[in-house]
Protein backbone atom coordinates (compact mmCIF):
# COMPACT_ATOMS: atom_id res chain seq x y z
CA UNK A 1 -27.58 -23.02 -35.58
CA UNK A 2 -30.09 -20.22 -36.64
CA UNK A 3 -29.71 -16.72 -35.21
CA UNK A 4 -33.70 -16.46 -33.45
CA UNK A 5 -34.99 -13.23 -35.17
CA UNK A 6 -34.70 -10.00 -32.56
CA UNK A 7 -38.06 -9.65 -30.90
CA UNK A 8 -40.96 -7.27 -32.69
CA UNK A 9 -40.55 -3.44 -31.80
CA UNK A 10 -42.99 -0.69 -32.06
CA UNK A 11 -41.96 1.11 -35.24
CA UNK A 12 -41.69 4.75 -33.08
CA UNK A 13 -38.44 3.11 -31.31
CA UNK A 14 -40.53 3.30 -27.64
CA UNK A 15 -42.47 0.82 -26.49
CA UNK A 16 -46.41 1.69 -26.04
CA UNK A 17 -48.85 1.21 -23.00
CA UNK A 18 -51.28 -1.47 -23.70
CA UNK A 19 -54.86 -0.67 -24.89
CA UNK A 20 -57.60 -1.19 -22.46
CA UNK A 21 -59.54 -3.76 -24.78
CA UNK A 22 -56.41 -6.11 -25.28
CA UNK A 23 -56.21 -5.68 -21.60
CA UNK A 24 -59.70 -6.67 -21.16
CA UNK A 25 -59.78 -9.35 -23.70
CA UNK A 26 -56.01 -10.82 -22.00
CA UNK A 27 -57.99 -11.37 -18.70
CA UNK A 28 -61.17 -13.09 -20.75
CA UNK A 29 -58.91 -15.58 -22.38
CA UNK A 30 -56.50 -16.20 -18.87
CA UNK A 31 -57.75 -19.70 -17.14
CA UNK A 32 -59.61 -19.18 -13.95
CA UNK A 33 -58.00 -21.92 -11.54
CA UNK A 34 -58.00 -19.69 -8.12
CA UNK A 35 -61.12 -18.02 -6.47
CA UNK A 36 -58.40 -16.04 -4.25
CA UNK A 37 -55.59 -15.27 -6.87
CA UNK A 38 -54.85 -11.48 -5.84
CA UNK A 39 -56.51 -8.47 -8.11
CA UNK A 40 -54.46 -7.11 -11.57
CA UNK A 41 -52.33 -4.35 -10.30
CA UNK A 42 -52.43 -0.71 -11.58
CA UNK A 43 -49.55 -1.56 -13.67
CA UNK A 44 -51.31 -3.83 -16.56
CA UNK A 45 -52.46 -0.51 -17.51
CA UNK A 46 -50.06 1.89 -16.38
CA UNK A 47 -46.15 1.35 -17.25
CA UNK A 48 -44.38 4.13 -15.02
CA UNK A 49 -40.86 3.37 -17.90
CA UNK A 50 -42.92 5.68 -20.16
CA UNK A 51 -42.53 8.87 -20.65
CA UNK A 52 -45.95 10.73 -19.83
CA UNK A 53 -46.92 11.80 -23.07
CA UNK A 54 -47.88 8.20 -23.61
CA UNK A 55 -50.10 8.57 -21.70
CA UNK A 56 -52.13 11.52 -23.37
CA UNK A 57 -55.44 11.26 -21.44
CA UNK A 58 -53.79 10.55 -18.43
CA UNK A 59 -53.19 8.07 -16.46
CA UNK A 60 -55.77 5.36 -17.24
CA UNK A 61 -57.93 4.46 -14.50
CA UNK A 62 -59.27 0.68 -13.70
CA UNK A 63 -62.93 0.67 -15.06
CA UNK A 64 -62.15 -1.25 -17.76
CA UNK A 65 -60.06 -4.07 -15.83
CA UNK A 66 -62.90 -4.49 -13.39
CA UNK A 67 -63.45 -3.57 -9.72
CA UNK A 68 -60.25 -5.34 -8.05
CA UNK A 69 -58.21 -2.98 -10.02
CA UNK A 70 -59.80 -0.07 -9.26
CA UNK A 71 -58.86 -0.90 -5.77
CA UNK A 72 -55.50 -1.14 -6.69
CA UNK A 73 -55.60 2.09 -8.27
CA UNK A 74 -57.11 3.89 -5.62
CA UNK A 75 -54.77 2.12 -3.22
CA UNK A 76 -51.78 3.21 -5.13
CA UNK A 77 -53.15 6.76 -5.01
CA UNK A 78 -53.86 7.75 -1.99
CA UNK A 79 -51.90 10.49 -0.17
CA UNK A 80 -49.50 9.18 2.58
CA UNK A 81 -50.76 10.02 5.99
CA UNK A 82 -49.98 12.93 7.91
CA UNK A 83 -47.06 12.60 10.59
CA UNK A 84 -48.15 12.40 13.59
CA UNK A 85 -47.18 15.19 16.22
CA UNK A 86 -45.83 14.09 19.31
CA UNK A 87 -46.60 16.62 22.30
CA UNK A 88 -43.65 16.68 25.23
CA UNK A 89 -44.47 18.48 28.26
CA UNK A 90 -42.45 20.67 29.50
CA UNK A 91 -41.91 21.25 33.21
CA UNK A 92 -40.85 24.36 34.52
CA UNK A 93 -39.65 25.05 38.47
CA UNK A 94 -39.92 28.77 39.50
CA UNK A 95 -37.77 30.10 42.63
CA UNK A 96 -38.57 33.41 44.18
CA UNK A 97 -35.82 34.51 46.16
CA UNK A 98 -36.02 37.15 48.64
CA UNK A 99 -33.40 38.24 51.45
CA UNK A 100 -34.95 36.62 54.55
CA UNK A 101 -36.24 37.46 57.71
CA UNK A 102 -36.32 37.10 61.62
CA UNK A 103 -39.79 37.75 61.23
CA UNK A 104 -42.30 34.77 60.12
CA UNK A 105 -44.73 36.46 58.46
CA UNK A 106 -42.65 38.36 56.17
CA UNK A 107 -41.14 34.95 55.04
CA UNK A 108 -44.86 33.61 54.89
CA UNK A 109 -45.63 36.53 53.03
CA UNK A 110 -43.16 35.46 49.97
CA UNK A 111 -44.25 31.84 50.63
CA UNK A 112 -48.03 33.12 49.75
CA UNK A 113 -46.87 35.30 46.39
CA UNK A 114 -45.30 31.80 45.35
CA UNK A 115 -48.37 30.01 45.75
CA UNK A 116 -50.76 32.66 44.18
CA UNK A 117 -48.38 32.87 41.08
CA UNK A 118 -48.62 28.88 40.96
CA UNK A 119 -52.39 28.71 40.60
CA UNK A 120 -52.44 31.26 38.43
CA UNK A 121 -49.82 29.61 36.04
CA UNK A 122 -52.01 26.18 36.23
CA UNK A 123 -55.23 28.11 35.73
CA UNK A 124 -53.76 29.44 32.30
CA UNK A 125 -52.63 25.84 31.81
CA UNK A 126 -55.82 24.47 32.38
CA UNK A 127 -57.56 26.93 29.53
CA UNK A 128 -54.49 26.05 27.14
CA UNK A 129 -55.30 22.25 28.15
CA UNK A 130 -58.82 23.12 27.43
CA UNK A 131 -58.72 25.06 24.02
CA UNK A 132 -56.82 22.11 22.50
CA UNK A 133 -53.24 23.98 23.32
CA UNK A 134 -54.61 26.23 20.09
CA UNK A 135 -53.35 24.10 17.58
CA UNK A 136 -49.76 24.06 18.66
CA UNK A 137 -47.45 21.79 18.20
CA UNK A 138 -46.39 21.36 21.72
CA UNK A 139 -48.67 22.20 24.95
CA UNK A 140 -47.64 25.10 27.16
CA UNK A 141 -45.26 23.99 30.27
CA UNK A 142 -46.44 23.26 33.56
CA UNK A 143 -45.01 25.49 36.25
CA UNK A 144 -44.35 24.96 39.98
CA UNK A 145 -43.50 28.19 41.93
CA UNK A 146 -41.30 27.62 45.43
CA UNK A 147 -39.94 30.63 47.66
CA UNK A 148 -36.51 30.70 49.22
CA UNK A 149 -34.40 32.83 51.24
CA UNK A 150 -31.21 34.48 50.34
CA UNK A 151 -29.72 34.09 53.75
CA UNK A 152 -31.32 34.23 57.93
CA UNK A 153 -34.24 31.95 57.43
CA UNK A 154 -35.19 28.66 55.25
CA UNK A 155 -35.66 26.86 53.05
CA UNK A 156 -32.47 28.09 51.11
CA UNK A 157 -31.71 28.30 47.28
CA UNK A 158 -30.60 24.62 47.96
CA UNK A 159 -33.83 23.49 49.06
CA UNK A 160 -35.62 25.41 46.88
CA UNK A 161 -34.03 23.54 43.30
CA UNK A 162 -34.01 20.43 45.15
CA UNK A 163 -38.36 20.76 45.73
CA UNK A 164 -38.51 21.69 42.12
CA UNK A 165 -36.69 19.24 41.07
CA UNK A 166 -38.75 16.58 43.39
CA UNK A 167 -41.38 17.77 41.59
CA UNK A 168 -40.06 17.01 38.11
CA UNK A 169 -39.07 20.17 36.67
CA UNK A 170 -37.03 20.21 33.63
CA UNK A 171 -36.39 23.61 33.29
CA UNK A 172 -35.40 26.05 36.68
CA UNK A 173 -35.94 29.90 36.50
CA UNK A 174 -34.87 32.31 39.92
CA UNK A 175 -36.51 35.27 40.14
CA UNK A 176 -34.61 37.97 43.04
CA UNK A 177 -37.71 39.26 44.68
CA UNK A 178 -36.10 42.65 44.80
CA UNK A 179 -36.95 46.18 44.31
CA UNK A 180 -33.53 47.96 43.38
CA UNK A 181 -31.07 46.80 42.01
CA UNK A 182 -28.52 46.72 44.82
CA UNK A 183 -25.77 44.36 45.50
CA UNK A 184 -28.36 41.24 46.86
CA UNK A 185 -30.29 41.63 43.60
CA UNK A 186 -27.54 42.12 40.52
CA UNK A 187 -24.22 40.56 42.57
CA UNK A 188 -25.16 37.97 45.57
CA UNK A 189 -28.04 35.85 44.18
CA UNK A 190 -26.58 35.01 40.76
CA UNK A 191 -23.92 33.60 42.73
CA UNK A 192 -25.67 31.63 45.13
CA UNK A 193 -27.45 30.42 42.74
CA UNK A 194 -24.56 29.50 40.86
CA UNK A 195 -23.36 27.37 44.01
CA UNK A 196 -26.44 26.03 44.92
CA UNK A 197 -26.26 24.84 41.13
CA UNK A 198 -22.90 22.97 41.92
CA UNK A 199 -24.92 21.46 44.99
CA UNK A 200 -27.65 19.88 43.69
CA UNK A 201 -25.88 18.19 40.73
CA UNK A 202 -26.38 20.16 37.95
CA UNK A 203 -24.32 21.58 35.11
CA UNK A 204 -23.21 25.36 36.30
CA UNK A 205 -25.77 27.56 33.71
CA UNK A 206 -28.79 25.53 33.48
CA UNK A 207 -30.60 27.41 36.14
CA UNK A 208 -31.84 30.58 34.51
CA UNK A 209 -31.80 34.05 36.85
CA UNK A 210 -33.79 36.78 36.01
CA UNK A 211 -33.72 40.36 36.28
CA UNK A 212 -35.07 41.84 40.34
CA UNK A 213 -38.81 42.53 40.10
CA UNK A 214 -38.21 46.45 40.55
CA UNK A 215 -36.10 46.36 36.57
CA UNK A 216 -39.70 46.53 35.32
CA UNK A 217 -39.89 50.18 35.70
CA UNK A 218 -42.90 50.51 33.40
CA UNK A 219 -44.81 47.74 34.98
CA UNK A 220 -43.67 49.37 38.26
CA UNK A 221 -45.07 52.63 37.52
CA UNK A 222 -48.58 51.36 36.44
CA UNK A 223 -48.64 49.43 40.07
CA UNK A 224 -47.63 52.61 41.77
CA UNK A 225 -50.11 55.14 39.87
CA UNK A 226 -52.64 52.04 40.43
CA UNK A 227 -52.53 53.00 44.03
CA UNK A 228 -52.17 56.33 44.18
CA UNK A 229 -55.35 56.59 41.55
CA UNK A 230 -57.44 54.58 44.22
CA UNK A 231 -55.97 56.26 46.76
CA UNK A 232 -57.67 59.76 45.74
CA UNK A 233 -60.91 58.31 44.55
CA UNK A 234 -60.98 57.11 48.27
CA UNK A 235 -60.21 60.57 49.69
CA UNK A 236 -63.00 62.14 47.76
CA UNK A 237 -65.45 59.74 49.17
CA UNK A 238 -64.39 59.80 52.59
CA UNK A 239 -64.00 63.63 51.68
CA UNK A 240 -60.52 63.55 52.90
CA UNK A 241 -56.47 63.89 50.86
CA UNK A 242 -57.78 67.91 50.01
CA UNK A 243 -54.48 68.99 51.77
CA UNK A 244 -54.28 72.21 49.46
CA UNK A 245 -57.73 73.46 50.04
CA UNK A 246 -57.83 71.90 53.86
């Protein structure tokens, strides 16, 4: 009917880490009785309910328990790896609109400035694809360029979304192929497109229209003085444009 007496304490009221050589001589004295009996783990020398102050030196590494702890140790120590990054591509559908004409080679014409602004949109690609996307997280979009008509001649803004979206695109931009910014440009396109939208399935919104190609006054200016600067240095070869000095 004896109380047993309350287990021996540590006279500073907190329990302290165990010294390496009682450690060492614990795992002397232990009976061997399995070759494949996993390693001691970190925490025969290491009890994490401490406070670190016990631990003055630091925490104790494993030469002392042998070489199976000090894989533990390092195992328990090594830095989580880094997330991986997933890249999505992004797939974006251009539409140059235009008004339309009788004429086939002016609707060629737009047909060919889609094309040309395609392959130079993959060519950038390609370099991006090349350089390792430059340490982005996420890789430039691909970009398909169609042309459609406003009205007279096809393929409409119908068929134009519908190719782009053949082709995968995620993302649809119009562009009015205008100069000024008359009714066509600011007034008639946004709302075709807005239809065309409504036709092919899509929420009304998700098909982004820019501003007409002439609202770039400044890039407009350099393509006009571009001209006119190659223009005279033509004249003065041919020895011609001197219309003050006939």
């Amino acid at each position: 009917g004896a109380v047993p007496p309350p287990p021996p304490s540590v006279p500073s009221g907190r329990s302290s880490p165990p010294t390496r050589p009682a450690v060492a001589a614990a795992a002397a004295a232990a009976p061997s009785t399995d070759d494949d009996a996993p390693p001691p783990d970190l925490f025969d020398v290491f009890d994490p309910r401490l406070s670190p102050h016990s631990y003055p030196s630091g925490i104790p590494d494993s030469t002392s328990a042998g070489d199976a702890d000090q894989a533990s140790y390092k195992a328990f120590s090594r830095p989580a790896p880094a997330l991986q990054v997933v890249r999505e591509e992004e797939i974006v559908g251009v539409l140059l609109v235009d008004h339309g004409s009788r004429r086939g080679a002016s609707n060629a014409r737009l047909k060919a400035l889609a094309r040309l602004y395609e392959e130079r949109r993959s060519r950038d690609y390609d370099v991006a694809v090349a350089d390792g996307f430059g340490g982005a997280s996420t890789p430039p979009p691909r970009v398909f360029v169609r042309a459609a008509h406003m009205e007279i001649a096809r393929p409409s803004i119908d068929d134009g979304l519908r190719a782009l979206l053949d082709l995968g695109a995620t993302r649809l931009v119009c562009h009015p192929y205008f100069l000024s910014p008359g009714k066509h440009a600011t007034k008639d396109i946004p709302r075709l497109v807005e239809e065309a939208t409504e036709a092919v399935g899509l929420e009304i919104g998700s098909v982004v229209v820019t501003g007409h190609v002439g609202s770039r006054v400044e890039s407009m200016l350099d393509a006009v003085d571009g001209l006119v600067m190659e223009a005279l240095d033509m004249g003065r070869e041919e020895g011609t444009g001197d219309a003050v000095n006939g």
